[in-house]
Protein backbone atom coordinates (compact mmCIF):
# COMPACT_ATOMS: atom_id res chain seq x y z
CA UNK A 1 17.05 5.42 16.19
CA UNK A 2 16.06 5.06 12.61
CA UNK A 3 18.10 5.66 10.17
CA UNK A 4 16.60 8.61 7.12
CA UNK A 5 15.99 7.37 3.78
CA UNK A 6 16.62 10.57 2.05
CA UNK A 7 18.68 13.49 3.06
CA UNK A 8 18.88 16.69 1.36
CA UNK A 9 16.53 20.11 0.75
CA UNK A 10 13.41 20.77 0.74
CA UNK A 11 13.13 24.45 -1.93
CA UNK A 12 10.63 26.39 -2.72
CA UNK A 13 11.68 30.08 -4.41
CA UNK A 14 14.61 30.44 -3.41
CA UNK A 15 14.32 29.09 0.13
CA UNK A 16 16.20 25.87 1.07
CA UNK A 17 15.38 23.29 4.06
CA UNK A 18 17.92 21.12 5.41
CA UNK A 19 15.44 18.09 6.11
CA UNK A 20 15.90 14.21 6.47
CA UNK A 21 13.43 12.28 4.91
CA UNK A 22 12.17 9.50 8.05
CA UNK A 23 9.55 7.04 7.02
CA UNK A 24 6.04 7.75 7.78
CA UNK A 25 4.26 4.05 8.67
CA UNK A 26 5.44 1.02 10.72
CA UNK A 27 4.92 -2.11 8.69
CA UNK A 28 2.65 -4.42 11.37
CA UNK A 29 2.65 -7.42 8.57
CA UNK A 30 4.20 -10.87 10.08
CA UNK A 31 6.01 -12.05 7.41
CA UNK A 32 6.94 -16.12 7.96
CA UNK A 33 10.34 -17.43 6.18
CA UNK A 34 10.27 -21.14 4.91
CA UNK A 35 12.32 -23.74 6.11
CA UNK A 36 13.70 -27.35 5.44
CA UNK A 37 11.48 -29.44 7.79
CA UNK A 38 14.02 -31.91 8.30
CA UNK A 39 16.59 -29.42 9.60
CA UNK A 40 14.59 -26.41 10.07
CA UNK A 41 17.48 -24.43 8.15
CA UNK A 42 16.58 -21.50 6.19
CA UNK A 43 15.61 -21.94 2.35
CA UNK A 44 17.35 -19.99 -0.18
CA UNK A 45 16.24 -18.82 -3.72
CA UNK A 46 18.95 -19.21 -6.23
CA UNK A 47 19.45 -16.94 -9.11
CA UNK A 48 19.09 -20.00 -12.33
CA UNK A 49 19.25 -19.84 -16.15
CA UNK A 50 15.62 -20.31 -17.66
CA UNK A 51 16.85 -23.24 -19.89
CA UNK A 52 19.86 -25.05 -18.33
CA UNK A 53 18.80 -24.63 -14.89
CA UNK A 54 22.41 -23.36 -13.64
CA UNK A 55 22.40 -20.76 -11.07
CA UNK A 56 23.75 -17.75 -12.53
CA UNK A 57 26.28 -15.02 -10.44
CA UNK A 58 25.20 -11.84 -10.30
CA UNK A 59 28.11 -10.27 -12.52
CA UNK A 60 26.72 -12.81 -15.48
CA UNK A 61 23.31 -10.58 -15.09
CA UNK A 62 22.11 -7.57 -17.28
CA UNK A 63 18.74 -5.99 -17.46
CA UNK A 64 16.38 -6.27 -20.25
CA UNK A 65 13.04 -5.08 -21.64
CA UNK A 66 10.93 -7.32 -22.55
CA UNK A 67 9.02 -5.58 -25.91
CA UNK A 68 6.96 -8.53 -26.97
CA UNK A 69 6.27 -12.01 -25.54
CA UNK A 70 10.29 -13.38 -25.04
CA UNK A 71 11.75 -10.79 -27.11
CA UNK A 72 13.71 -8.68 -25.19
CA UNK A 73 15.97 -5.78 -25.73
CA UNK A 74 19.56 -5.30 -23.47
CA UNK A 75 20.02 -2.45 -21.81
CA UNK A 76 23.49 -1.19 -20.35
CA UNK A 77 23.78 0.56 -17.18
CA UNK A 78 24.81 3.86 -19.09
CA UNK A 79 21.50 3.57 -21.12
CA UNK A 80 19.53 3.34 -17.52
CA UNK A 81 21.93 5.86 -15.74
CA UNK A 82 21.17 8.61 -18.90
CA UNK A 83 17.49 8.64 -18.49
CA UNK A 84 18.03 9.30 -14.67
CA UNK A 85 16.99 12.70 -13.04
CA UNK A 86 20.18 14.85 -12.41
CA UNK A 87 18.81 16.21 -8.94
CA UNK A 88 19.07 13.75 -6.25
CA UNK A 89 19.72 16.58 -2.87
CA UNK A 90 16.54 17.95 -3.22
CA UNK A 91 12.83 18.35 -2.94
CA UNK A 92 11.67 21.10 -5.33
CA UNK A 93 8.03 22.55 -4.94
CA UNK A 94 6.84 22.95 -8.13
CA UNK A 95 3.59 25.12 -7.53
CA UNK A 96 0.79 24.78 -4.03
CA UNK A 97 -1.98 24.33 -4.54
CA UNK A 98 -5.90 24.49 -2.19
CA UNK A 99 -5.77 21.08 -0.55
CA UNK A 100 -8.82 19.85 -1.66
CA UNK A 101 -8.40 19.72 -4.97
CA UNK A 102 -6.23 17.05 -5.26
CA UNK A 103 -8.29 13.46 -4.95
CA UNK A 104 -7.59 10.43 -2.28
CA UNK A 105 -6.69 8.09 -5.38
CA UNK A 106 -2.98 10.06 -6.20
CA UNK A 107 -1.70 9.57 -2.50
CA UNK A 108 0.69 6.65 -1.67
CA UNK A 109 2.36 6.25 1.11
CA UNK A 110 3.39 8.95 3.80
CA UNK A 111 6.81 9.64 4.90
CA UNK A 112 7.62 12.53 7.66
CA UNK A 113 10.26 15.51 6.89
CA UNK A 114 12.31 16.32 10.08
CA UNK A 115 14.77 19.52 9.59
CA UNK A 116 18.33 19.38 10.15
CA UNK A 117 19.72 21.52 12.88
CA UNK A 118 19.77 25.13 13.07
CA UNK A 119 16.79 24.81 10.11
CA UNK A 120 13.76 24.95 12.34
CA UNK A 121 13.36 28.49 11.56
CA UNK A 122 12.58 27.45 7.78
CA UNK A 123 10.72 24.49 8.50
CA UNK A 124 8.33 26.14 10.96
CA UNK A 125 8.06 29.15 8.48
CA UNK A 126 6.48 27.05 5.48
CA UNK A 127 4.57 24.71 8.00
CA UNK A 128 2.60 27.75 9.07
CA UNK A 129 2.23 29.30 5.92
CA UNK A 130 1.01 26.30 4.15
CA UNK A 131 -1.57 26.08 7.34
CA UNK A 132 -2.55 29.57 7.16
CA UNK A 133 -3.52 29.46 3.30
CA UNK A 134 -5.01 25.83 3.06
CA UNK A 135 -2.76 25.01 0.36
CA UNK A 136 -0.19 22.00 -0.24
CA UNK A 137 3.37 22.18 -2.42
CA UNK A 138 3.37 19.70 -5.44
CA UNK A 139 6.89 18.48 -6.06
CA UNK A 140 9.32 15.99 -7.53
CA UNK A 141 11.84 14.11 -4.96
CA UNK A 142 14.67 11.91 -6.82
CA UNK A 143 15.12 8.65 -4.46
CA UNK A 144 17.89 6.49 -5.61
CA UNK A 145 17.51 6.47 -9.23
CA UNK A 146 13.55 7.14 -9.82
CA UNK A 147 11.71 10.56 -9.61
CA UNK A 148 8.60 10.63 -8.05
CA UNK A 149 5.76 13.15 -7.63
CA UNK A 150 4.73 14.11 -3.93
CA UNK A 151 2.86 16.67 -2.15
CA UNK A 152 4.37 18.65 0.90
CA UNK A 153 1.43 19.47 4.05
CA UNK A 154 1.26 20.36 7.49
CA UNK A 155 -0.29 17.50 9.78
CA UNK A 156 0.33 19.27 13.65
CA UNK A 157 3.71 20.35 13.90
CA UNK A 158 5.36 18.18 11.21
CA UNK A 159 5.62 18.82 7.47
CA UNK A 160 4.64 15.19 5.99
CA UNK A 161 5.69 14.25 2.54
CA UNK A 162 2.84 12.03 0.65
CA UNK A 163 4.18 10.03 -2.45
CA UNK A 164 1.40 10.28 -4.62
CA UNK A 165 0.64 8.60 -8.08
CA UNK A 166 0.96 10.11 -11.37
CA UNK A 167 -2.03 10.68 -13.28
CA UNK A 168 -0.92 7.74 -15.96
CA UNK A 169 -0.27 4.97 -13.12
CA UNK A 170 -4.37 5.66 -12.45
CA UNK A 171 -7.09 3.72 -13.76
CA UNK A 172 -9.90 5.02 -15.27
CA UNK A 173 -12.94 4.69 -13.70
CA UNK A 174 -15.01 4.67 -16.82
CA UNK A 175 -13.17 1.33 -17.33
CA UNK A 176 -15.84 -0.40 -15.29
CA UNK A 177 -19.20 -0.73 -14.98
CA UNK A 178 -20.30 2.23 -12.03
CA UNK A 179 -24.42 2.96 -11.81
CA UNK A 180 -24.70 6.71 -12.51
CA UNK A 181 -27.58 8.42 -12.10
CA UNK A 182 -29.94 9.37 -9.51
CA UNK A 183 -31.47 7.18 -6.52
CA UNK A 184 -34.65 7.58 -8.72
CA UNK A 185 -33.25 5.57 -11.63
CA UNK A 186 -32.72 2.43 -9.56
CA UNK A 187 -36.35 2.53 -7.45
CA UNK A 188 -34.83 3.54 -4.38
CA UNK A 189 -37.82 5.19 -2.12
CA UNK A 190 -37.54 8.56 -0.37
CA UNK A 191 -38.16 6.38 2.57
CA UNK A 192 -35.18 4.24 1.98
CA UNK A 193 -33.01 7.05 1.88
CA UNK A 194 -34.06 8.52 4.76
CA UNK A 195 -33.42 5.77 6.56
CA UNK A 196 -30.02 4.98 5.38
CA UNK A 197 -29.15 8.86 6.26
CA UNK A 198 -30.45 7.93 9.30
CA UNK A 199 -28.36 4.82 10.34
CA UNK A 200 -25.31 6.80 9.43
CA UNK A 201 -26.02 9.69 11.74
CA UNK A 202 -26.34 7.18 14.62
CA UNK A 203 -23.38 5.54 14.03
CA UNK A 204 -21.32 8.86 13.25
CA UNK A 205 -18.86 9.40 15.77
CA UNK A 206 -15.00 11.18 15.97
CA UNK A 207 -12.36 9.67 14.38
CA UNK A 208 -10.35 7.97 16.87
CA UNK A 209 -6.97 6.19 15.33
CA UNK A 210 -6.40 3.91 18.50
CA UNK A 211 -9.65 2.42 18.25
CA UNK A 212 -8.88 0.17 14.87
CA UNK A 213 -6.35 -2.79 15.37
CA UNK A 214 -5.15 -5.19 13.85
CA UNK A 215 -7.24 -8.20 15.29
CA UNK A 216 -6.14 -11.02 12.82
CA UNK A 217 -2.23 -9.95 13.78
CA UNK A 218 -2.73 -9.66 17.65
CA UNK A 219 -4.24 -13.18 17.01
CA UNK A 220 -1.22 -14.49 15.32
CA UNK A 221 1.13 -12.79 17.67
CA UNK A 222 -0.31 -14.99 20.05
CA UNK A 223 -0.65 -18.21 18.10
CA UNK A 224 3.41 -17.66 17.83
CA UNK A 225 3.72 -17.08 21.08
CA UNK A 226 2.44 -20.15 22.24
CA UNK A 227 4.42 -22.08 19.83
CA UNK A 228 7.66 -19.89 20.47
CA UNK A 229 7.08 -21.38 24.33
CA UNK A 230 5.84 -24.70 23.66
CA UNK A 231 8.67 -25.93 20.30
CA UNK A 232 11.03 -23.59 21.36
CA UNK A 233 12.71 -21.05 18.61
CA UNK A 234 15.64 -20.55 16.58
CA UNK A 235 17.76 -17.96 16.92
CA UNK A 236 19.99 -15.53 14.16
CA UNK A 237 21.62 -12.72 15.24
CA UNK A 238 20.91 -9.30 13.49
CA UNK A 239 23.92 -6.46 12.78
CA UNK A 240 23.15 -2.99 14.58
CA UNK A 241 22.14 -0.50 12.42
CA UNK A 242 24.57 2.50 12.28
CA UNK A 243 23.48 5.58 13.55
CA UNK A 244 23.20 9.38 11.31
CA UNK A 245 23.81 12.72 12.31
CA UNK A 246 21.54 15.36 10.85
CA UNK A 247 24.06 17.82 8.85
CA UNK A 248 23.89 21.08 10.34
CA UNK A 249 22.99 24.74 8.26
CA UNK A 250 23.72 28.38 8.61
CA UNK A 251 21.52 31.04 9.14
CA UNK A 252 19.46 32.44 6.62
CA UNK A 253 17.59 35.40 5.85
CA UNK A 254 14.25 34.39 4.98
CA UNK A 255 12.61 37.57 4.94
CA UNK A 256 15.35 38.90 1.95
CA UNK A 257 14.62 35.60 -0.38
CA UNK A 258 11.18 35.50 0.11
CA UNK A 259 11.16 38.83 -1.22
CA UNK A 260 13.33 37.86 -4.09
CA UNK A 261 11.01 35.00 -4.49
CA UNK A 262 7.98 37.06 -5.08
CA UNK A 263 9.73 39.80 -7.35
CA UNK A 264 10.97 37.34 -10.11
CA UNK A 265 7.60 35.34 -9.36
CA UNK A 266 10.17 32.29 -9.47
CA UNK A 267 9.26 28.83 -7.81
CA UNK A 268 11.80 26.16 -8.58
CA UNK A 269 15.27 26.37 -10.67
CA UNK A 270 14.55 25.32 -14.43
CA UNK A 271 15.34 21.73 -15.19
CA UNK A 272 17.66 22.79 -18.26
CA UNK A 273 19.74 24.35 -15.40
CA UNK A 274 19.09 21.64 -13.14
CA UNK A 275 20.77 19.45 -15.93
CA UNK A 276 23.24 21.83 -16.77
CA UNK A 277 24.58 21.84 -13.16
CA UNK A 278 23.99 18.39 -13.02
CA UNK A 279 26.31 17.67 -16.12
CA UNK A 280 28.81 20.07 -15.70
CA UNK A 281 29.31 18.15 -11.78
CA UNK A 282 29.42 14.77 -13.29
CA UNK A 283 33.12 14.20 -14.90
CA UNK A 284 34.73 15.33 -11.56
CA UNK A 285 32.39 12.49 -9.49
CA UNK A 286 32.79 9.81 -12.09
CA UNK A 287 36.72 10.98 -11.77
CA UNK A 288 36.57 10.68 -8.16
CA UNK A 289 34.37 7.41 -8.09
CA UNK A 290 37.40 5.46 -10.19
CA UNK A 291 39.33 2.99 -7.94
CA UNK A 292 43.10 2.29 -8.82
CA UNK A 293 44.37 -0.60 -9.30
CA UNK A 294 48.02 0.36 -9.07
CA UNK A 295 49.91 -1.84 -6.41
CA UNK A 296 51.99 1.49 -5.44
CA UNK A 297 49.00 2.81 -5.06
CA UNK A 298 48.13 0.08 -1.67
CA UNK A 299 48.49 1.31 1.39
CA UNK A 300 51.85 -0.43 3.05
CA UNK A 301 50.03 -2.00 5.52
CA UNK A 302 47.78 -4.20 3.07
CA UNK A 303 50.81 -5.01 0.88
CA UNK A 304 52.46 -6.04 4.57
CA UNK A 305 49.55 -8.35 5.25
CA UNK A 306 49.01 -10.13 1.41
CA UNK A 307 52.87 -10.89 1.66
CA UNK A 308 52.82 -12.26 5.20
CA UNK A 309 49.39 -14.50 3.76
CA UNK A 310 51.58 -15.64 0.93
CA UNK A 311 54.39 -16.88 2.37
CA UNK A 312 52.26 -18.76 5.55
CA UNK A 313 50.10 -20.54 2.76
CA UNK A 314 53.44 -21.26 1.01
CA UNK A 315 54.81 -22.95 4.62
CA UNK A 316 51.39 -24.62 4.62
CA UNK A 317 51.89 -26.28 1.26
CA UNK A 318 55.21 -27.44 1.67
CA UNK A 319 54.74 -29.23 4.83
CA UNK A 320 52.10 -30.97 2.98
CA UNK A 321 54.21 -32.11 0.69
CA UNK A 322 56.99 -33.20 2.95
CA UNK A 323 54.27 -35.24 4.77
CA UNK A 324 52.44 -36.77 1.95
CA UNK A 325 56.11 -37.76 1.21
CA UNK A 326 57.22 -39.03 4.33
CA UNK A 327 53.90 -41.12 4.28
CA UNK A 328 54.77 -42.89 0.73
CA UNK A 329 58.55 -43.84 1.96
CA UNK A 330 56.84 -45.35 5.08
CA UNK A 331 54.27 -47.71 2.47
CA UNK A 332 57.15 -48.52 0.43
CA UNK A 333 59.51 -49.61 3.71
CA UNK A 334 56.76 -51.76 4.45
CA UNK A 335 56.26 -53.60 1.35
């Protein structure tokens, strides 16, 4: 089963949705690893300093911005950790909006919202009412360390989650050279147009999904498919991924916040308060995040099993010794 990338709420008012956020697309690419020909053993890339070449370990790296051509500034992890969002457990709908107002161009990639247990009530309750008005929620969703904009719809019985683009990471179309105008302006004959209407009317038809494949991939699923039976393959095995239990919720009356929704006119919790709550929580998880490094602090049975490692590497070591010795009295007999 797959695993959820996200888990947390989904809020709008002062409603809350237990949901799990599950990936909406199944990669199809085939992706091809290189090898060493004369072994046909995996290649690795190595981490290596720019100017001597050395391979550098990872607790040697920081992260940098790069503010002109090979001047860069250092940043800290506290400097990157300080401009994070403080919400990370939930999706909060900042406004909805009519569907069609928002363009192709600011949707990404789509990801499906499944509800935790004993939430369907909640889930089913904005799916229909987001159906019945023709609207969509705009909202912010913090995953890992980086906010991103995304738009909450109904597609069947599923609430999908589109990642869509901010306005700045869009580029303008008056950047390039588009013809404007009418068909008039560029000698196009009423004829001409007629006919072009007409070719697309005979080749209109009903959207049908399954129809569309992949051909060049089918084709190369079978190219290594031949060679998988012909050269034979080599084999790597893979660890199990673990499996997650959807966290469950109690009951809620709906009817009682929606209500309380609509009478303060209030759609998401402020962000100052967001913060607040956000930075009052932090000492007591950095607190709980520190690990000791007090040896009364090891459990028994790890102190039990360093000192019986110890003393079997110390046995190791001096029969060594007493055989590298025994070997040089046996040289010296002989001479």
């Amino acid at each position: 089963m797959a695993r959820p990338i996200w888990s947390g709420t989904l809020s709008f008012g002062l409603l809350n949705i237990p949901v799990s956020l599950m990936s909406g697309e199944r990669r199809t690419d085939i992706s091809f690893r290189m090898l060493d020909a004369r072994d046909n053993s995996p290649i690795r890339y190595e981490r290596v300093n720019a100017e001597t070449g050395e391979e550098v370990a990872w607790k040697d790296i920081v992260k940098a911005f790069e503010y002109d051509k090979g001047s860069y500034v250092v940043l800290d992890p506290e400097d990157i950790r300080s401009a994070a969002p403080q919400s990370h457990d939930a999706i909060e709908v900042e406004a909805f909006v009519d569907a069609d107002q928002i363009g192709p161009q600011y949707f990404e990639k789509p990801y499906v919202l499944v509800p935790a247990r004993k939430a369907e009530k909640g889930y089913v309750l904005l799916r229909e009412a987001l159906a019945s008005t023709g609207r969509i929620g705009v909202a912010r969703v913090v995953i890992r360390t980086r906010e991103h904009l995304c738009a909450v719809m109904p597609q069947g019985d599923a609430l999908l989650l589109m990642m869509m683009r901010y306005p700045q990471e869009l580029v303008d179309i008056d950047e390039y050279k588009i013809p404007s105008g009418k068909h008039g302006d560029y000698r196009i004959t009423a004829k001409e147009q007629q006919f072009s209407e007409q070719l697309i009317e005979t080749m209109s038809g009903e959207w049908k999904p399954d129809s569309y494949r992949d051909e060049f991939r089918e084709r190369l699923h079978d190219v290594v498919g031949k060679r998988m039976k012909a050269h034979g393959v080599v084999r790597h095995d893979e660890e199990e991924s673990a499996s997650h239990e959807d966290a469950a919720t109690n009951v809620v009356d709906f009817m009682s916040l929606l209500q309380q929704s609509i009478a303060s006119k209030r759609r998401t919790p402020s962000r100052s308060a967001t913060a607040k709550k956000g930075a009052t929580a932090a000492p007591a998880k950095k607190a709980a995040g520190k690990t000791t490094r007090n040896p009364a602090a090891t459990p028994a049975s790890a102190r039990k099993t360093a000192t019986k490692k110890a003393a079997a590497t110390k046995a190791v070591r001096k029969k060594a010794a007493k055989a590298k010795g025994t070997s040089g009295s046996a040289r010296r007999s002989a001479a």
